[in-house]
N, C-alpha and C. Protein backbone atom coordinates (compact mmCIF):
# COMPACT_ATOMS: atom_id res chain seq x y z
N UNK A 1 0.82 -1.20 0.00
CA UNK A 1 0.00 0.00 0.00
C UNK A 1 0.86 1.25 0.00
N UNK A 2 1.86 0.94 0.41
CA UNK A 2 2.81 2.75 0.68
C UNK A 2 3.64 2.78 -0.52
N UNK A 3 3.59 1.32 -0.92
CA UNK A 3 5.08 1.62 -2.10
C UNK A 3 3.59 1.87 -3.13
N UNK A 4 2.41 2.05 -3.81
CA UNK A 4 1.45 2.02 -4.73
C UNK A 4 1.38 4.40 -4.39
N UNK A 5 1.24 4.35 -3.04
CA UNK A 5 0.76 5.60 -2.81
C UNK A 5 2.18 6.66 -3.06
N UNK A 6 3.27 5.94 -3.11
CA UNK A 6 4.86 6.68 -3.00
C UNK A 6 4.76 6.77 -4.65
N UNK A 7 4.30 6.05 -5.42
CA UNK A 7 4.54 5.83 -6.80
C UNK A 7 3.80 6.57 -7.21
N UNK A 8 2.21 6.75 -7.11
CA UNK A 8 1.37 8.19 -7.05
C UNK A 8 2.53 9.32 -6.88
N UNK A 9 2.70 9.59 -5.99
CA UNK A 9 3.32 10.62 -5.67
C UNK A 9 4.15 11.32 -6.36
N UNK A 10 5.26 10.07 -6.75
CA UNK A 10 6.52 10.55 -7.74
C UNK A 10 6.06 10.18 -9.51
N UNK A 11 4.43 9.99 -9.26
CA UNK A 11 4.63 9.98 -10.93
C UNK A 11 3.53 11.82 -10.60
N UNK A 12 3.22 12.20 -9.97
CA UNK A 12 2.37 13.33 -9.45
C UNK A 12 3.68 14.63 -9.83
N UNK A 13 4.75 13.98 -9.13
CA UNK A 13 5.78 15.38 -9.39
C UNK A 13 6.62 14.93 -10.95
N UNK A 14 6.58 14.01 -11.22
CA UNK A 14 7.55 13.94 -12.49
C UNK A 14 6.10 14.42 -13.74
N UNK A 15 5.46 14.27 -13.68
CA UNK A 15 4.49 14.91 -14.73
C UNK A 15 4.02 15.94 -14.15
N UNK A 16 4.06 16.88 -13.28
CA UNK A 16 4.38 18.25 -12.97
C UNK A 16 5.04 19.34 -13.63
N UNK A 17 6.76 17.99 -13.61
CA UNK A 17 7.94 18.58 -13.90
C UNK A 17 8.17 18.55 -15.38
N UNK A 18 7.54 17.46 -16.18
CA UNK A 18 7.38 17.00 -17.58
C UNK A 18 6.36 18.57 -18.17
N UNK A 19 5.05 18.85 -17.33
CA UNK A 19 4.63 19.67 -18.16
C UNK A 19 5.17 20.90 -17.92
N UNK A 20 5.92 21.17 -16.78
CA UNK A 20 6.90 22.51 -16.36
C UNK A 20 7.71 23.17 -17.48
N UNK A 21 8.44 21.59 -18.31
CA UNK A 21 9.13 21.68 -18.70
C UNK A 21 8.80 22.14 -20.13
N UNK A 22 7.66 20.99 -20.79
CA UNK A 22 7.67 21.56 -22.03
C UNK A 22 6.44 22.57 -22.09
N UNK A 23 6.68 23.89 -22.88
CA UNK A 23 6.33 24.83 -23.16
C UNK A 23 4.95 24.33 -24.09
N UNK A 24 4.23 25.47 -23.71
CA UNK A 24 2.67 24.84 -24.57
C UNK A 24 1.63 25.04 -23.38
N UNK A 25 0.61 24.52 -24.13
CA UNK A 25 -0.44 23.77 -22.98
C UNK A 25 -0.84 22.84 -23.78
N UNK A 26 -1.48 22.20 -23.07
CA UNK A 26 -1.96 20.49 -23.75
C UNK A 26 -3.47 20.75 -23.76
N UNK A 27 -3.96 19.92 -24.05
CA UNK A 27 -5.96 20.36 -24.12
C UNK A 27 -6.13 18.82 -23.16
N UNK A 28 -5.65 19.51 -21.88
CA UNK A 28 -5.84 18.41 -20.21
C UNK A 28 -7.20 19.65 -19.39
N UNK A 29 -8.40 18.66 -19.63
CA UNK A 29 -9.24 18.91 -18.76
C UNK A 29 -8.25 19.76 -17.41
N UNK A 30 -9.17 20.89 -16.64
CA UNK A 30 -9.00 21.21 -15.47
C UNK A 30 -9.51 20.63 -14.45
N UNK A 31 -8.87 21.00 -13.33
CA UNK A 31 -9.78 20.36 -11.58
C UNK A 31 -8.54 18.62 -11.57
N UNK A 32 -10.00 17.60 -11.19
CA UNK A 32 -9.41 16.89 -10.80
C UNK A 32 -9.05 15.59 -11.59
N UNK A 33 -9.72 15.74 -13.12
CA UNK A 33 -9.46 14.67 -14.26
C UNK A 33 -7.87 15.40 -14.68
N UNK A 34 -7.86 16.45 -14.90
CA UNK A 34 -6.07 17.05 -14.93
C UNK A 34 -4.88 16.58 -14.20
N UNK A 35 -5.74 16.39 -12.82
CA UNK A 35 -4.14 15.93 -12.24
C UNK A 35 -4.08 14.87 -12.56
N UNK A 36 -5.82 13.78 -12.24
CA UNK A 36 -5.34 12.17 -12.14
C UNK A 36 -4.72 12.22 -13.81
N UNK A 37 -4.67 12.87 -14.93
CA UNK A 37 -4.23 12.89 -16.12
C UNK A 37 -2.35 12.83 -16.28
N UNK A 38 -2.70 14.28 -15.29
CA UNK A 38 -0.72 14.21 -14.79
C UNK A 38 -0.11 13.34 -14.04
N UNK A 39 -0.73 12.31 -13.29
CA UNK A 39 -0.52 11.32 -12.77
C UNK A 39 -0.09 10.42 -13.69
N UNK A 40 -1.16 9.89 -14.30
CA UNK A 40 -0.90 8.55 -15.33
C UNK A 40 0.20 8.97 -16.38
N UNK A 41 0.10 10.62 -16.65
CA UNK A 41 1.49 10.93 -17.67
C UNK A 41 2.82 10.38 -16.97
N UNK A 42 3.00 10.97 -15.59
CA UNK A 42 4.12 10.82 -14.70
C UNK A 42 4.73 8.98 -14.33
N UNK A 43 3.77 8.55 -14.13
CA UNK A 43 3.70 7.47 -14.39
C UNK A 43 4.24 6.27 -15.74
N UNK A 44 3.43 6.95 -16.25
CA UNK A 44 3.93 6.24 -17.99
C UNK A 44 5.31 6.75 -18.24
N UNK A 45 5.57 7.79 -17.68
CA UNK A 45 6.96 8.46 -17.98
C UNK A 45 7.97 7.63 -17.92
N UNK A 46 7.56 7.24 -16.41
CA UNK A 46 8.43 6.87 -15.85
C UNK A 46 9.13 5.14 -15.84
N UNK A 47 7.65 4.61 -16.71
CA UNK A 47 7.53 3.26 -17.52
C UNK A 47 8.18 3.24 -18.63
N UNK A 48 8.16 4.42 -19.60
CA UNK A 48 8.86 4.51 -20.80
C UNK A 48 10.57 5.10 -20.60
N UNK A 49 10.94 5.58 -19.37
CA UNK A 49 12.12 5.91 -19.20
C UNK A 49 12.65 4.81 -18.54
N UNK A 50 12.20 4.12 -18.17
CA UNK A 50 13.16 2.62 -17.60
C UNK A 50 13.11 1.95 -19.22
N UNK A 51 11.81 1.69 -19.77
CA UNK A 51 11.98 0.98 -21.30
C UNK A 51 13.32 1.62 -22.10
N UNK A 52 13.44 2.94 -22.39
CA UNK A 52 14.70 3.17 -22.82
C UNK A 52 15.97 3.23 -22.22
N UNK A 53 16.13 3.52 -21.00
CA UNK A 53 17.44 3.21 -20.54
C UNK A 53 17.73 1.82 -20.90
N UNK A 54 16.35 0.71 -20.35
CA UNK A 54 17.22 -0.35 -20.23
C UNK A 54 17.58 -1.00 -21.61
N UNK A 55 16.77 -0.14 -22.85
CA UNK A 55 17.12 -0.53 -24.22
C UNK A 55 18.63 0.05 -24.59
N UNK A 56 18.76 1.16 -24.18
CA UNK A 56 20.42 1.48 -24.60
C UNK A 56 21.42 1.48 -23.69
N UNK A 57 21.52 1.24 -22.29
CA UNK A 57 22.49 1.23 -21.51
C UNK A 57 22.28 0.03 -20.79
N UNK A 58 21.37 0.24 -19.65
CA UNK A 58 21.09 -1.07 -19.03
C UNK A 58 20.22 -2.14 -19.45
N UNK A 59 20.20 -3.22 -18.55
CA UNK A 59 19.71 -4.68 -18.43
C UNK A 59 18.61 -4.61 -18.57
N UNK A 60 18.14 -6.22 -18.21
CA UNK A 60 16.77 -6.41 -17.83
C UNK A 60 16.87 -5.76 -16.09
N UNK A 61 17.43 -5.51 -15.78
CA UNK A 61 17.29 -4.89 -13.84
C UNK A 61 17.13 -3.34 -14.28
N UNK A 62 17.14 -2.64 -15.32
CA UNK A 62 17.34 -1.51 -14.92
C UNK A 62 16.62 -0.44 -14.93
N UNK A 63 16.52 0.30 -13.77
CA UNK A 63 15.11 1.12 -12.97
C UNK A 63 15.41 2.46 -13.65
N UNK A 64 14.64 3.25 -14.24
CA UNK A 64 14.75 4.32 -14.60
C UNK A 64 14.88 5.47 -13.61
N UNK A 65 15.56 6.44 -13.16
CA UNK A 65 16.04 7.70 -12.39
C UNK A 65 15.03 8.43 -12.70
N UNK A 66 15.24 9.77 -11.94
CA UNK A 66 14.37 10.92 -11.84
C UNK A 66 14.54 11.57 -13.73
N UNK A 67 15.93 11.89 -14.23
CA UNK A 67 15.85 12.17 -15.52
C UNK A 67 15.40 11.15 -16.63
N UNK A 68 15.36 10.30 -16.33
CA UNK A 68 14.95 8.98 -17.60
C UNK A 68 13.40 9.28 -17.35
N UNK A 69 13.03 9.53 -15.97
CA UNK A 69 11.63 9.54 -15.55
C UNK A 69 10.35 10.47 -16.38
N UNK A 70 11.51 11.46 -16.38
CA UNK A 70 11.33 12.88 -16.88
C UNK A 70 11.30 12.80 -18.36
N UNK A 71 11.94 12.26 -18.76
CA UNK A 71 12.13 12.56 -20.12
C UNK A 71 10.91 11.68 -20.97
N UNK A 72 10.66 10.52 -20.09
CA UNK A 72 9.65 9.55 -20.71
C UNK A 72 8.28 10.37 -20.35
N UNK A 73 7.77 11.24 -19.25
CA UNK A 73 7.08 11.47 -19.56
C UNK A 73 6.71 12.79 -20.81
N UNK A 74 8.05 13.69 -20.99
CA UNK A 74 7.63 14.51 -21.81
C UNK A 74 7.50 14.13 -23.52
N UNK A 75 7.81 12.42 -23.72
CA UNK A 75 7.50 11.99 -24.75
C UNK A 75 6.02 11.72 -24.50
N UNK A 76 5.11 11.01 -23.54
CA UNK A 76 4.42 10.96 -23.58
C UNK A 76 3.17 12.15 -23.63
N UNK A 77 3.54 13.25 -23.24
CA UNK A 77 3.28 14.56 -23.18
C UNK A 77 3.21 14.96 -24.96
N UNK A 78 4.29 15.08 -25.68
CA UNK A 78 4.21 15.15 -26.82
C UNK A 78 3.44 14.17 -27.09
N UNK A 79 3.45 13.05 -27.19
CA UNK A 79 2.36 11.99 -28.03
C UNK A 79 0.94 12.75 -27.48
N UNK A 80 0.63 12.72 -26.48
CA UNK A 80 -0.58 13.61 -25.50
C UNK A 80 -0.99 14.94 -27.00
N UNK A 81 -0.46 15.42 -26.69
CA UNK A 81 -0.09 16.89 -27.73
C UNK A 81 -0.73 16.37 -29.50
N UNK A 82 -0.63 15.17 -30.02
CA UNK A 82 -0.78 14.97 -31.21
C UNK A 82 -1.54 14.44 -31.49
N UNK A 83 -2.31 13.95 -30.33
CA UNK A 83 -3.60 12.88 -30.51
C UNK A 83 -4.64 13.75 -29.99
N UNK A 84 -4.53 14.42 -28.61
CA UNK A 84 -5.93 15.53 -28.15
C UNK A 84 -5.21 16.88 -28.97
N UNK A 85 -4.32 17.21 -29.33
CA UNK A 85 -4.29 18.61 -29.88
C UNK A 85 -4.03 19.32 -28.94
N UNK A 86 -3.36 20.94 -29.45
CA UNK A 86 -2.72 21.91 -27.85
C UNK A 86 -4.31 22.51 -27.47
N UNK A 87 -3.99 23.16 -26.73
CA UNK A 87 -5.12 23.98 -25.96
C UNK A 87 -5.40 24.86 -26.30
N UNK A 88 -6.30 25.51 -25.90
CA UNK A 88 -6.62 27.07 -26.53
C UNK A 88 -5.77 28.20 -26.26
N UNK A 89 -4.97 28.04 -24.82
CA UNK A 89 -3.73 29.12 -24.47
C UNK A 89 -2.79 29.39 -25.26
């Protein structure tokens, strides 16, 4: 239960930091479908940044970091971006 709610958490700030990062706005509902949205981005990020590390550097063991974390979600952010379209901002 704590390691499910810790993983919330750090996919909560890495898709924070993913949309901090890239410039734009996305067409992400406001309130509370937005965050659980930035959640599952942060999340997936952080699924697709272990998939590529461990495709070009590491193993089958290897856990993706805060920057691999990051970076997977702002691909997913861009994919986000091409399928709902940017926002009206």
């Amino acid at each position: 239960m704590i390691s499910a709610i810790g993983t919330v958490i750090v996919g909560l700030i890495v898709g924070i930091i993913a949309r901090f990062l890239l410039p734009g706005k996305e067409a992400i509902p406001a309130g509370l479908t937005g965050i659980l949205l930035t959640i599952v981005v942060g999340i997936g990020g952080a699924f697709l940044g272990t998939f590529i590390g461990g495709a070009l550097w590491g193993g089958e063991n290897y856990a993706a970091g805060w920057i691999m974390s990051i970076i997977g979600a702002v691909i997913l952010l861009l994919l986000l971006r091409l399928v709902l379209g940017k926002g009206n901002a």
